[in-house]
Protein backbone atom coordinates (compact mmCIF):
# COMPACT_ATOMS: atom_id res chain seq x y z
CA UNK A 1 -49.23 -82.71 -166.34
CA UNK A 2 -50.28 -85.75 -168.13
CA UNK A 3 -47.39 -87.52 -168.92
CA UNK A 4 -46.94 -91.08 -167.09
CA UNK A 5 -43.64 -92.13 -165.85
CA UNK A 6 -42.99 -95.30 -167.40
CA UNK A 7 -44.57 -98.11 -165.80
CA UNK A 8 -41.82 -100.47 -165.73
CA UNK A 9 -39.59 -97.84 -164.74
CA UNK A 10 -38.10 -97.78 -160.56
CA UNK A 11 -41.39 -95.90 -159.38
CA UNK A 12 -39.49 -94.98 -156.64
CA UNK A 13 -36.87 -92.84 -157.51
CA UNK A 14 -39.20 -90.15 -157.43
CA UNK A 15 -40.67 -88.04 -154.22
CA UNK A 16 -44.72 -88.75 -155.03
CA UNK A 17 -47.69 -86.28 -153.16
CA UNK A 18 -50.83 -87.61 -152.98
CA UNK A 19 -53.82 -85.15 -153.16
CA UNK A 20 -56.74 -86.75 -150.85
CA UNK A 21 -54.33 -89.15 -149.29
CA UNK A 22 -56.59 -90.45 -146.73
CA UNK A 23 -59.31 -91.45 -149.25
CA UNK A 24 -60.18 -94.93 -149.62
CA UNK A 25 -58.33 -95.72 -152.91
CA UNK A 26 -55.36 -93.46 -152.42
CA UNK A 27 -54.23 -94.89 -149.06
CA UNK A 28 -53.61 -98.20 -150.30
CA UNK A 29 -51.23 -96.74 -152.92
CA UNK A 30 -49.55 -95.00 -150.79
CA UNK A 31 -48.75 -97.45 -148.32
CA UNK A 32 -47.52 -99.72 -151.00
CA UNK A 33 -45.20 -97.30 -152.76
CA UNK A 34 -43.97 -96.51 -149.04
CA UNK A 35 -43.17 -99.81 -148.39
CA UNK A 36 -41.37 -99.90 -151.07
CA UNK A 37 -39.16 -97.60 -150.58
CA UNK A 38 -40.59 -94.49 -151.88
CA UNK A 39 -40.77 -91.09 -150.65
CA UNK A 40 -44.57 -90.73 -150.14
CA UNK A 41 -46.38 -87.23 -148.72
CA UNK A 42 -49.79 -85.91 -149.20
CA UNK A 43 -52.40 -84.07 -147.84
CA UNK A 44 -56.79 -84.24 -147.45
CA UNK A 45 -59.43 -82.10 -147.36
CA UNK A 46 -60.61 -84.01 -143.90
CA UNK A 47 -57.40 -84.00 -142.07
CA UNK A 48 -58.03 -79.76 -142.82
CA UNK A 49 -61.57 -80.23 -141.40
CA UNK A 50 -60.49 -82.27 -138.75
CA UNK A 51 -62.15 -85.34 -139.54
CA UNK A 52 -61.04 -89.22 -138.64
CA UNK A 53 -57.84 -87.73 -136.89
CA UNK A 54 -57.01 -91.48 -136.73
CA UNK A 55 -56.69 -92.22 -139.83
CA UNK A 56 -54.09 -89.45 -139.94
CA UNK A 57 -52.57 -90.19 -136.49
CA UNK A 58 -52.09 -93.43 -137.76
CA UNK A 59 -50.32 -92.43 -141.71
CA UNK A 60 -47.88 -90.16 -139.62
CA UNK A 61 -46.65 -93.24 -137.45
CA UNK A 62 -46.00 -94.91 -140.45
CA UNK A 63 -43.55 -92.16 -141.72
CA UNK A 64 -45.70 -90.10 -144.28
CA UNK A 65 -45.27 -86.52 -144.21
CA UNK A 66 -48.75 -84.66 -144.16
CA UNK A 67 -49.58 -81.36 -145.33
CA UNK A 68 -52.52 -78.72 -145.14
CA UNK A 69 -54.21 -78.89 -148.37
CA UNK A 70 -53.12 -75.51 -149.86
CA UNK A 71 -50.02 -76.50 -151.79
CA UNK A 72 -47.78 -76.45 -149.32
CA UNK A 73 -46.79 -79.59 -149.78
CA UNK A 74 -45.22 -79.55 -153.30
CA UNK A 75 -41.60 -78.06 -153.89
CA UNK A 76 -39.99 -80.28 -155.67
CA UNK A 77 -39.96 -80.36 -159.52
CA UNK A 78 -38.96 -83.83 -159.05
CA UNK A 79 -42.00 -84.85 -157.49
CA UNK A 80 -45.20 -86.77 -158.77
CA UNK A 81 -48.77 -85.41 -157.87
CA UNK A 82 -51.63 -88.26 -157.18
CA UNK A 83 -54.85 -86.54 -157.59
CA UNK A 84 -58.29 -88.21 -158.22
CA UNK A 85 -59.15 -87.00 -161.76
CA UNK A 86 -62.62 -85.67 -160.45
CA UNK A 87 -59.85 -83.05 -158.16
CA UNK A 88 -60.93 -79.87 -159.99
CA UNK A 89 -57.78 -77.34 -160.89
CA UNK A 90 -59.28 -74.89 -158.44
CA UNK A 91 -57.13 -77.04 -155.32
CA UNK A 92 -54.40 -75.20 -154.23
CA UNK A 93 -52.04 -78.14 -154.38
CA UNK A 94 -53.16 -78.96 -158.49
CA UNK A 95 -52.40 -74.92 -158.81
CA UNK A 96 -49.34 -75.55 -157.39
CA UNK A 97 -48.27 -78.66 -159.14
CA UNK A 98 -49.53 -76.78 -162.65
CA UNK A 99 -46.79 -73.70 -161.88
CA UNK A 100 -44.12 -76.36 -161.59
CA UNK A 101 -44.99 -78.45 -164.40
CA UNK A 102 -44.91 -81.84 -162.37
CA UNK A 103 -46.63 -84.81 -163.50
CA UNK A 104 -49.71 -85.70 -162.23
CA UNK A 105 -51.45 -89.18 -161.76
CA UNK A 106 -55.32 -90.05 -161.15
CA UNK A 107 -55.55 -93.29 -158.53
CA UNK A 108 -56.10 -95.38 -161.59
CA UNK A 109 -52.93 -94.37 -163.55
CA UNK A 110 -50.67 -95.38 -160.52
CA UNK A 111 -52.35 -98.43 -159.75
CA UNK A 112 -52.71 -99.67 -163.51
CA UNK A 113 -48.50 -99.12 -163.68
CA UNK A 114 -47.94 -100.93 -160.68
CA UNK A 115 -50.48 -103.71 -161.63
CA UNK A 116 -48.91 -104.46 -165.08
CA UNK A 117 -45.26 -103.95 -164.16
CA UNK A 118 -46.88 -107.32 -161.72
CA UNK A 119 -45.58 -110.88 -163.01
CA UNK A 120 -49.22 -111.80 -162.51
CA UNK A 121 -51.28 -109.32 -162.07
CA UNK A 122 -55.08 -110.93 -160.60
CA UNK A 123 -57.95 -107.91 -161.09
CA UNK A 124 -61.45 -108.21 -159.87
CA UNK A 125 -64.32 -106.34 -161.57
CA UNK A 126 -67.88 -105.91 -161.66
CA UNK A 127 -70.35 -103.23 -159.79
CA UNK A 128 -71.05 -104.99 -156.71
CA UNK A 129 -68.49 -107.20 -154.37
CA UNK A 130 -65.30 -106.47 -155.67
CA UNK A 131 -63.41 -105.04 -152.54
CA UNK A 132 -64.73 -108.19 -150.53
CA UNK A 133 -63.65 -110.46 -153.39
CA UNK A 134 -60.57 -108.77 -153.38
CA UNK A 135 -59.99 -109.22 -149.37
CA UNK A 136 -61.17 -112.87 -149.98
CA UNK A 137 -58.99 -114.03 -152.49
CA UNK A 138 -56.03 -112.16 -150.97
CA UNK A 139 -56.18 -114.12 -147.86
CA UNK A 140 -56.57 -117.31 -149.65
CA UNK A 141 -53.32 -116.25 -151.47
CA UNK A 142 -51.59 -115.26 -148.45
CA UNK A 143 -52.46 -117.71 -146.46
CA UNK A 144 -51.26 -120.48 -149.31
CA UNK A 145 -48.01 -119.05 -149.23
CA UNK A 146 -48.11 -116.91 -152.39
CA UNK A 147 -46.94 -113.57 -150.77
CA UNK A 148 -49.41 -111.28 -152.06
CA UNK A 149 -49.56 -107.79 -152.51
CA UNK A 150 -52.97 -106.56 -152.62
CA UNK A 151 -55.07 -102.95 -152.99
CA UNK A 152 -58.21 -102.86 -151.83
CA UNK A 153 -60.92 -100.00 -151.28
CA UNK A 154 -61.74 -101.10 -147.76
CA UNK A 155 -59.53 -102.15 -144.59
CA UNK A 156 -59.31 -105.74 -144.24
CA UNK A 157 -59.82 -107.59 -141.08
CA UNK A 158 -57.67 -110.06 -141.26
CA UNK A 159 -54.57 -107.61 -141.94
CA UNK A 160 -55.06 -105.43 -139.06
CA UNK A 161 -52.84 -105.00 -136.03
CA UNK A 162 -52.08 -102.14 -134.10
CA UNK A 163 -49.04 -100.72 -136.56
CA UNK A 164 -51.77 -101.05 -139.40
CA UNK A 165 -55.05 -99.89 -138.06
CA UNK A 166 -56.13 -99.41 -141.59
CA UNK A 167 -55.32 -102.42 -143.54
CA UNK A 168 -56.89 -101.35 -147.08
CA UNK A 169 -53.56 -102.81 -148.56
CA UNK A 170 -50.92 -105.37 -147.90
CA UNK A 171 -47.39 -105.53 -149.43
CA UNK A 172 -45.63 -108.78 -150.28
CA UNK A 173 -44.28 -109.47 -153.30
CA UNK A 174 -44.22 -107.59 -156.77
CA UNK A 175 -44.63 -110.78 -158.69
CA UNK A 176 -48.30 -110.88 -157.64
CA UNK A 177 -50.51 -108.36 -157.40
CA UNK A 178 -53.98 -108.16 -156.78
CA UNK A 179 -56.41 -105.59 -156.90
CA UNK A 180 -59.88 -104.50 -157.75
CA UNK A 181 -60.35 -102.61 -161.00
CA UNK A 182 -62.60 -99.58 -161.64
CA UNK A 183 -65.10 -99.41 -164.38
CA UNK A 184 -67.10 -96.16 -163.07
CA UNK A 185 -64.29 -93.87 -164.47
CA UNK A 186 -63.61 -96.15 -167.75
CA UNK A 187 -60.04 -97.28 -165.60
CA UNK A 188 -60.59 -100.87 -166.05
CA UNK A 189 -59.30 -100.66 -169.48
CA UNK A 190 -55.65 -99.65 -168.63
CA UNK A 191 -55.43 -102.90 -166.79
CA UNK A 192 -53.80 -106.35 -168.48
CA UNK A 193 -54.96 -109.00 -166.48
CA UNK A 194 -53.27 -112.81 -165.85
CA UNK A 195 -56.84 -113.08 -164.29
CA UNK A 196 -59.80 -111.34 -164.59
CA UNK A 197 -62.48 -112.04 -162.58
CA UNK A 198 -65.93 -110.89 -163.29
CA UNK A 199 -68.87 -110.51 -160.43
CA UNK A 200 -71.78 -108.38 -162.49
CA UNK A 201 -72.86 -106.20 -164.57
CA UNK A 202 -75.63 -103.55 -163.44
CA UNK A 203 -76.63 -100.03 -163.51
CA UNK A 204 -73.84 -97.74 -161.20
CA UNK A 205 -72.15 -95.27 -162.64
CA UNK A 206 -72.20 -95.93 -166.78
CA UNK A 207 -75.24 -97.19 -168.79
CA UNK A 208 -75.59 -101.16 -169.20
CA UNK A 209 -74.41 -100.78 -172.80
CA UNK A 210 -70.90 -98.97 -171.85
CA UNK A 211 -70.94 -101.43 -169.09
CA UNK A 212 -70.83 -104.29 -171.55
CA UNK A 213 -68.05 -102.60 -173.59
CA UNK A 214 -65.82 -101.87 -170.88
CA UNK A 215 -66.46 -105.88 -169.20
CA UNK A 216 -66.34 -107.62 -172.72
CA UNK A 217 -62.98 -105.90 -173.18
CA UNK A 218 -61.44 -106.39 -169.94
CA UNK A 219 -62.22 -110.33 -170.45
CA UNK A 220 -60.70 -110.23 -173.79
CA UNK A 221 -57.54 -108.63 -172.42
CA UNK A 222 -57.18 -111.18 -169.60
CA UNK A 223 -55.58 -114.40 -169.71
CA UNK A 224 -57.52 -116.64 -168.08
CA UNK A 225 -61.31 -114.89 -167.58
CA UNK A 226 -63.19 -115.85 -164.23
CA UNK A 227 -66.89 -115.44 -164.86
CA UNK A 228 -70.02 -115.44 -162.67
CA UNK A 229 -72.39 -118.23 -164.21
CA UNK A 230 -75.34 -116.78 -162.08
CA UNK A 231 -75.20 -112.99 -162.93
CA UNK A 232 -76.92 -112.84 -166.56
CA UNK A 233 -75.31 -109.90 -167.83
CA UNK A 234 -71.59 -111.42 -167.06
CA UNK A 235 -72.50 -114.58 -167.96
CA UNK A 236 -73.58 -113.28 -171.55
CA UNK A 237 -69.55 -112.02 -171.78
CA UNK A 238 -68.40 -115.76 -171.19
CA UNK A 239 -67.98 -116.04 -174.76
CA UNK A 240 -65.21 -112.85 -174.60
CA UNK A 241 -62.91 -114.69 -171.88
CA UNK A 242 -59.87 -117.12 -172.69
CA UNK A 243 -59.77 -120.44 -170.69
CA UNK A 244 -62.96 -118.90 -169.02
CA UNK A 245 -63.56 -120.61 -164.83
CA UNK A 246 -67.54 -119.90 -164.60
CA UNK A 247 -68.77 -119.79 -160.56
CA UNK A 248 -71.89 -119.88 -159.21
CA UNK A 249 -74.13 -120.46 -156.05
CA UNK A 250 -77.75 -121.02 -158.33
CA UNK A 251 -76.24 -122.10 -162.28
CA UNK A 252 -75.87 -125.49 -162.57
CA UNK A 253 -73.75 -125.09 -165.54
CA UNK A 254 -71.02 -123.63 -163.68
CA UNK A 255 -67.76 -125.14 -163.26
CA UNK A 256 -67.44 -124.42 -159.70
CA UNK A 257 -70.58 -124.28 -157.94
CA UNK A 258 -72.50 -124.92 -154.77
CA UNK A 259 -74.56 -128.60 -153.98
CA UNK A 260 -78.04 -128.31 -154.47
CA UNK A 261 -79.42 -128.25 -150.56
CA UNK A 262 -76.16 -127.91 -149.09
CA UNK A 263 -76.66 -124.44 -147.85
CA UNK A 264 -76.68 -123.84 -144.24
CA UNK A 265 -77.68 -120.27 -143.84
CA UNK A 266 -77.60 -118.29 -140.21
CA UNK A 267 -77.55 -114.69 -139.20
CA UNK A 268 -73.39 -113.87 -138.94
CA UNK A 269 -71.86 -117.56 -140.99
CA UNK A 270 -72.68 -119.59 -142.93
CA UNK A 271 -71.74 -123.31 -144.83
CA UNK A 272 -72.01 -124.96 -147.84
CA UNK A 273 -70.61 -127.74 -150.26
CA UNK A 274 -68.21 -126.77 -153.15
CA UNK A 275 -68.51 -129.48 -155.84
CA UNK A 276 -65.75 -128.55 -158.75
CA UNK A 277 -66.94 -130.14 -162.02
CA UNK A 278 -63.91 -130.63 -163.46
CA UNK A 279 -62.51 -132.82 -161.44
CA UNK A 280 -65.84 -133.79 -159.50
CA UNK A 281 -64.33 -133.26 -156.01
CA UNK A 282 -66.39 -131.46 -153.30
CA UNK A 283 -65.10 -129.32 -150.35
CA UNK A 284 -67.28 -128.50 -147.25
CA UNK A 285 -66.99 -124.74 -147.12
CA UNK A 286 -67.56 -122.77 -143.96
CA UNK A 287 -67.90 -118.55 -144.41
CA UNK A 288 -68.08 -116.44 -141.60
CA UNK A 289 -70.20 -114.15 -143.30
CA UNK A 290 -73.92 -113.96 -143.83
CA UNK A 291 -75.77 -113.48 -147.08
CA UNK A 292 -76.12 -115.16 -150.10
CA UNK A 293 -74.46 -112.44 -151.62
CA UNK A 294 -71.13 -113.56 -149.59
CA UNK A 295 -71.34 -117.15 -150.63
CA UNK A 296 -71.02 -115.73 -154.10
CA UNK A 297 -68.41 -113.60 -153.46
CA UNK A 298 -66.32 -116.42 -151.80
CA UNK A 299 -66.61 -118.70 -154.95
CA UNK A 300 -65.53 -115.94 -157.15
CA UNK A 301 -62.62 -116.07 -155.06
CA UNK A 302 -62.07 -119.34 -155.17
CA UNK A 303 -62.56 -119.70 -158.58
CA UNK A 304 -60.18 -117.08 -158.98
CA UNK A 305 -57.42 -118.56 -156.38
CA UNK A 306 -58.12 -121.66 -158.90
CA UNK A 307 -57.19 -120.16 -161.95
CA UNK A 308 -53.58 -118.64 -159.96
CA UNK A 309 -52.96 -122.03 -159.27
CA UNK A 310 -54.22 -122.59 -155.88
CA UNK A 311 -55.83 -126.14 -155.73
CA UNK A 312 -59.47 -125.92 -154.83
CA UNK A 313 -59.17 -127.74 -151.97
CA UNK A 314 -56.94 -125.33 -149.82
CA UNK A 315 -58.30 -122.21 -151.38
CA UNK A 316 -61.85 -123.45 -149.37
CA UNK A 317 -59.69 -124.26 -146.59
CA UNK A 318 -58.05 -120.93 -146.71
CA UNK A 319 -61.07 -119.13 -147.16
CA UNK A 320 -63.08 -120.63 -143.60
CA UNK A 321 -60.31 -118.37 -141.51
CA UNK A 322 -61.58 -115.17 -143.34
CA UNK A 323 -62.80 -112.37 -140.82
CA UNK A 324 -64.24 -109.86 -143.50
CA UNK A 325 -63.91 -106.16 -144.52
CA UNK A 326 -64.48 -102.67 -141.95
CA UNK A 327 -68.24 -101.23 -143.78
CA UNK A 328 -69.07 -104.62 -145.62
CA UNK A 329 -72.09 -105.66 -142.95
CA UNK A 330 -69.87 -104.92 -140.42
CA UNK A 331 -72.22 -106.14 -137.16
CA UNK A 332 -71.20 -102.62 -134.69
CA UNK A 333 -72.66 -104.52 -131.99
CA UNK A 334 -76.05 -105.04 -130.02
CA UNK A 335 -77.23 -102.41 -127.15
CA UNK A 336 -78.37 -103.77 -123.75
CA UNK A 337 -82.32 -103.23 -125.06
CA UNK A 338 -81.50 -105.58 -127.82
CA UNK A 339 -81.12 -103.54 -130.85
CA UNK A 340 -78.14 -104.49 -133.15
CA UNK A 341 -76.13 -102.01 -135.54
CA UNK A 342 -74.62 -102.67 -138.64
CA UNK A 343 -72.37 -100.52 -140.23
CA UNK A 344 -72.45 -100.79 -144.61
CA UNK A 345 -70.82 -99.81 -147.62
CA UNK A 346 -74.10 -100.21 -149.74
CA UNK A 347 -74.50 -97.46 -152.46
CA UNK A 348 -75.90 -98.91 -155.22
CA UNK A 349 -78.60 -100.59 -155.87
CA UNK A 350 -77.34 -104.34 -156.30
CA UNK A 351 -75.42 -103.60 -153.18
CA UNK A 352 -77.95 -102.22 -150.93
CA UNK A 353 -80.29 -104.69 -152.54
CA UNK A 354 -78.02 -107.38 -151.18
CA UNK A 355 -77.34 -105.79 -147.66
CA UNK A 356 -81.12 -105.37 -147.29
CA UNK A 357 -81.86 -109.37 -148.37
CA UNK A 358 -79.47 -110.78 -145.85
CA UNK A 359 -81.18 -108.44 -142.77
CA UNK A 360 -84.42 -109.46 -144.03
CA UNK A 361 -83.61 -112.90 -144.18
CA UNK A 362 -83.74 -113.56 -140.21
CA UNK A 363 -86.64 -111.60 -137.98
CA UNK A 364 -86.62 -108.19 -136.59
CA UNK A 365 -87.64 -105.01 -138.22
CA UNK A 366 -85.14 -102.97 -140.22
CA UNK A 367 -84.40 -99.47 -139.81
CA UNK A 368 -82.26 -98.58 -143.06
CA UNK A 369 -80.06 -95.12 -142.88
CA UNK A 370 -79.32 -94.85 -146.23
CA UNK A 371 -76.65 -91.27 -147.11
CA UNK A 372 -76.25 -91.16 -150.71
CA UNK A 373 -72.93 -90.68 -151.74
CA UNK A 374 -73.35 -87.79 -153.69
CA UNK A 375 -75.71 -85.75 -156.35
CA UNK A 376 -74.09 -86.74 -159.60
CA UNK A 377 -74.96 -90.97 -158.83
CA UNK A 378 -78.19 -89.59 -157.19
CA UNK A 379 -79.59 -88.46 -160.18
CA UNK A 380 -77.80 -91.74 -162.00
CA UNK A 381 -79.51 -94.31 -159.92
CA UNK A 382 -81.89 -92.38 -157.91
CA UNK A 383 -84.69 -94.41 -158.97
CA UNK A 384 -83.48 -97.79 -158.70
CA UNK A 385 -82.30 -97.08 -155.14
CA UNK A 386 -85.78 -96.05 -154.58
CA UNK A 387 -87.23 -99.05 -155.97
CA UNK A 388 -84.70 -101.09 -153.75
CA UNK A 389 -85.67 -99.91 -150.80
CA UNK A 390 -89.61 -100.11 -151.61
CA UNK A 391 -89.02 -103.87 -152.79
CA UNK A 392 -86.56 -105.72 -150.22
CA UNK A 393 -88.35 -103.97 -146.80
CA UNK A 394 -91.69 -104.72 -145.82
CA UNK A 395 -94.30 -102.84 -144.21
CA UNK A 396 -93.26 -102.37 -140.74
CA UNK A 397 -89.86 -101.41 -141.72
CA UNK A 398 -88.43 -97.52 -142.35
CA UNK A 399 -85.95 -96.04 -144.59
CA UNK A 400 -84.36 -92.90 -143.34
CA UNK A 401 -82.64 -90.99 -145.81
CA UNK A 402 -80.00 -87.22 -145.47
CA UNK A 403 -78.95 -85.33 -147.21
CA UNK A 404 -76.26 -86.46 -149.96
CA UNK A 405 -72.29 -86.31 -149.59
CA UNK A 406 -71.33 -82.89 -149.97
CA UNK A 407 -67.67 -82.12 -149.30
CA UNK A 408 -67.14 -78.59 -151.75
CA UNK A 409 -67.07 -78.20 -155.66
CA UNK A 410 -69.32 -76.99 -158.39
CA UNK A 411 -71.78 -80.24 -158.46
CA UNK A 412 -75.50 -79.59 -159.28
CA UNK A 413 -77.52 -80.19 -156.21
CA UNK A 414 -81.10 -78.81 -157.47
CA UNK A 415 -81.94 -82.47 -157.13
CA UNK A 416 -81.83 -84.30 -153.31
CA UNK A 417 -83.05 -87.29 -150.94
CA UNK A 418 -86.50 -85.72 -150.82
CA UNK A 419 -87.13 -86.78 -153.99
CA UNK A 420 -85.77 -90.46 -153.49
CA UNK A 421 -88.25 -90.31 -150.74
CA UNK A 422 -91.05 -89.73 -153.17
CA UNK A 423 -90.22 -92.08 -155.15
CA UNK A 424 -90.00 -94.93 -152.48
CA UNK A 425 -93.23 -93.89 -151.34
CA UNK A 426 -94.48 -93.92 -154.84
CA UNK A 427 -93.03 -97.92 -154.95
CA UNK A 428 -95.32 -98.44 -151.80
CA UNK A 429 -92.64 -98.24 -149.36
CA UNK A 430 -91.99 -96.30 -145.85
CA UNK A 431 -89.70 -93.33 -145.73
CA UNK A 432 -88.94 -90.04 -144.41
CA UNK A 433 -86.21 -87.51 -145.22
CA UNK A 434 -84.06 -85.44 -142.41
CA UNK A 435 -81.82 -83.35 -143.38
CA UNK A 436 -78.88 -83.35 -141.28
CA UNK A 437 -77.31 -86.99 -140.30
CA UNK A 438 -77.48 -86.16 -136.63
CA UNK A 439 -81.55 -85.65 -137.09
CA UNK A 440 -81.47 -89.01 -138.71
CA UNK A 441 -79.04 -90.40 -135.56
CA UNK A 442 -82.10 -88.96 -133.10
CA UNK A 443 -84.77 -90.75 -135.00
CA UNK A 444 -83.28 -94.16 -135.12
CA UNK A 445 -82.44 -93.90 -131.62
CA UNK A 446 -86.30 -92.43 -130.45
CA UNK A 447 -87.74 -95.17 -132.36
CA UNK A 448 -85.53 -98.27 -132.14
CA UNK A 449 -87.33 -101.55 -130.63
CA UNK A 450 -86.10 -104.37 -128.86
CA UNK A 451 -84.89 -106.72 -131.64
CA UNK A 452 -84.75 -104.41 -134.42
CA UNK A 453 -81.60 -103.63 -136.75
CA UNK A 454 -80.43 -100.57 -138.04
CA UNK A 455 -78.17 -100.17 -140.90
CA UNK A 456 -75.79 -97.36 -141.48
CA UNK A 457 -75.31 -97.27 -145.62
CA UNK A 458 -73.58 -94.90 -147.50
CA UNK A 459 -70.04 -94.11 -149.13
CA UNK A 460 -67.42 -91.77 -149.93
CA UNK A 461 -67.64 -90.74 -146.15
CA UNK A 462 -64.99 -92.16 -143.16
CA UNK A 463 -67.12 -90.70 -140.62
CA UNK A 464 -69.97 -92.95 -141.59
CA UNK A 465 -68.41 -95.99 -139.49
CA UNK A 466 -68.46 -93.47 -136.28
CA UNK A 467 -71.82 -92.41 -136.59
CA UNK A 468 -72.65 -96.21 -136.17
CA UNK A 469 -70.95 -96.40 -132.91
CA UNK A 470 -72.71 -93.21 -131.94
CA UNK A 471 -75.56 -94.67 -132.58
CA UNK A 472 -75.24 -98.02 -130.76
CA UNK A 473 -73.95 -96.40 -127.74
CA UNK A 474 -77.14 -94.06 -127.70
CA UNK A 475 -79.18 -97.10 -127.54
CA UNK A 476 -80.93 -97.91 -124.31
């Protein structure tokens, strides 16, 4: 079940089943390939368990055809299985798919065909921003006119309405296509960029050194190579891109970068001055997101809009109307008593390093839920996310930690969050473990203060984003 349909080949003239349709990645495909014209089914372990029944409400008013997760769903020789290549054989509908010898697809493998078969295909790498990056610089591409389609791993604001609750990918044309590549399972390297855009390089998934394989090739393979002049790891792989664009917020050497002093930083926006070196023009910028992290983000996308032909100028422009991504410090709201939720996609450490900077930038104690997204990166990063925690909060502030994403399998989980706790006590900072999420929910809510935050952080796990509105509406 490994052969690939051709990738320039009419990918839909076959019926395709997605395995863990509702997940994050997989969604986007298959709304794509829908729209499209395909024939598009699939199935999830949470729609079985009854889990974010809108999500599912909402894929069955758009026409897909869902199934219980016990092979049901595949009949047809014909037909194309989508499966996440961590989907162990044991799932009734990989059984299924074995027994009639149907091809079968990881997320990666679909999205790398439809990508390439792309006139210009725009990817976005690196560990940390690339789903925002990728909402960015879609917008600025839609909103210039270029008729984008885009994949993303997280619903985009802007693209929502009520037929598309869950706007994680938008169709236009199939002469451009952009998307954010994958370099946790080694996926970036099916991808053949007309721009590759690179945020960072840090510890996730794969050690630094694979990490600088897998980045220096995907430069190499790209066109035109967007770089981040202020991340030292990426900027070491300059030298690897063709008619390389280097961005940056702090690097002076950077050929699109922000004034010196021109920052004007507040709690939920943000503006700056863009002053492009090539040309020495400057653009006031205004970003309706906080964090320095953000103002980086939106100058990768710039920079990449740049190199896709977008002048500068209305690429900033663009890029002022942009309303953000669902999990991506995603302010829930503020209770009556003054205490604000913020629902977050931060994982790893560069991302809940960055989450935690921007809270911590403006006053009010911080009350960090942090649900590790499973055992496997636990054991990867567990450490680092320790020392995170112990370095960006202070003294007054708590990290509350569950127990890790567990939705089935054969993973090892000898090792849990107690131990991250020891370790972020070890670092010298504050933090308790509960087992069960809902302990954790009756915590934050006993102890929450008038002008405190709390942040929801974790991935891998729909339900998070509810839990934050539980939350807030516990709040006094």
């Amino acid at each position: 079940m490994s052969d690939l349909p051709d990738p320039t080949a009419d990918l839909t003239a076959r019926p395709w089943f997605f395995c863990g349709i509702g997940g994050s990645g997989m969604q986007p495909l298959a709304q794509i390939l829908k729209a499209r014209g395909a024939d598009v089914a699939g199935s999830d372990r949470s729609l079985d368990q009854g889990r974010t029944p809108e999500k599912f409400a909402a894929l069955e008013r758009q026409g897909f055809a869902l199934f219980p997760q016990d092979g049901s769903g595949i009949t047809d020789p014909a037909q194309v299985l989508v499966a996440s290549a961590a989907v162990e054989d044991s799932v009734p509908d990989v059984g299924r798919a074995k027994e009639l010898g149907i091809p079968r697809l990881t997320r990666a493998d679909l999205n790398a065909a439809l990508f390439n078969a792309a006139d210009n295909g725009i990817a976005v790498a690196g560990t940390s921003g690339k789903s925002t990056v990728t909402g960015m610089l879609g917008w600025i591409l839609h909103e210039t006119g270029r008729n984008p389609t885009i994949m993303n791993g997280a619903v985009m604001k802007n693209f929502v309405s009520e037929d598309r609750p869950f706007a994680s990918a938008v169709v236009g044309g199939p002469e451009l296509y952009v998307s954010e590549v994958d370099e946790s399972d080694g996926s970036i390297a099916q991808y053949d960029p007309a721009v590759g855009i690179l945020l960072n390089v840090s510890l996730d998934h794969k050690s630094m050194d694979e990490l600088r394989d897998l980045f220096g090739a995907f430069l190499e393979r790209s066109k035109v190579g967007v770089v981040n002049a202020d991340d030292t790891e990426a900027f070491r792989l300059v030298a690897h891109a063709n008619d390389p664009i280097t961005f940056g917020v702090e690097n002076g050497c950077a050929a699109l970068q922000i004034e010196k002093g021109s920052i004007a930083d507040g709690p939920v926006r943000q503006a700056a001055m863009v002053h492009d070196l090539r040309d020495d023009t400057k653009h006031a910028l205004t970003l309706h997101l906080p964090g320095r992290h953000n103002l980086s983000n939106a100058m990768a996308a710039i920079a990449g809009a740049s190199a896709a032909g977008v002048p500068v100028a209305d690429a900033v422009a663009a890029i002022g109307s942009f309303t953000g991504l669902a999990r991506r410090f995603d302010i829930v709201g503020t209770s009556p008593s003054g205490v604000s939720v913020i629902d977050d996609f931060g994982h790893n450490p560069d991302k809940c390093a960055a989450t935690l900077r921007t809270l911590k930038a403006h006053d009010g104690r911080v009350l960090a839920f942090f649900q590790p997204h499973g055992y496997g990166p636990l054991r990867q990063m567990g450490r680092e996310l320790a020392e995170t925690f112990a370095r960006e909060l202070g003294p007054m502030d708590v990290t509350v930690l569950c127990d890790p994403v567990y939705f089935g399998g054969t993973v090892d989980r000898s090792a849990g969050s107690e131990q991250i706790v020891d370790m972020i006590a070890e670092a010298g900072g504050k933090a308790i473990h509960i087992n069960t999420r809902d302990g954790c929910g009756d915590f934050l809510v006993e102890n929450a203060r008038p002008g405190d935050r709390i942040v929801i952080m974790g991935a891998r796990d729909d339900t998070l984003s509810q839990f934050a509105r539980d939350v807030l509406a516990r709040l006094g």
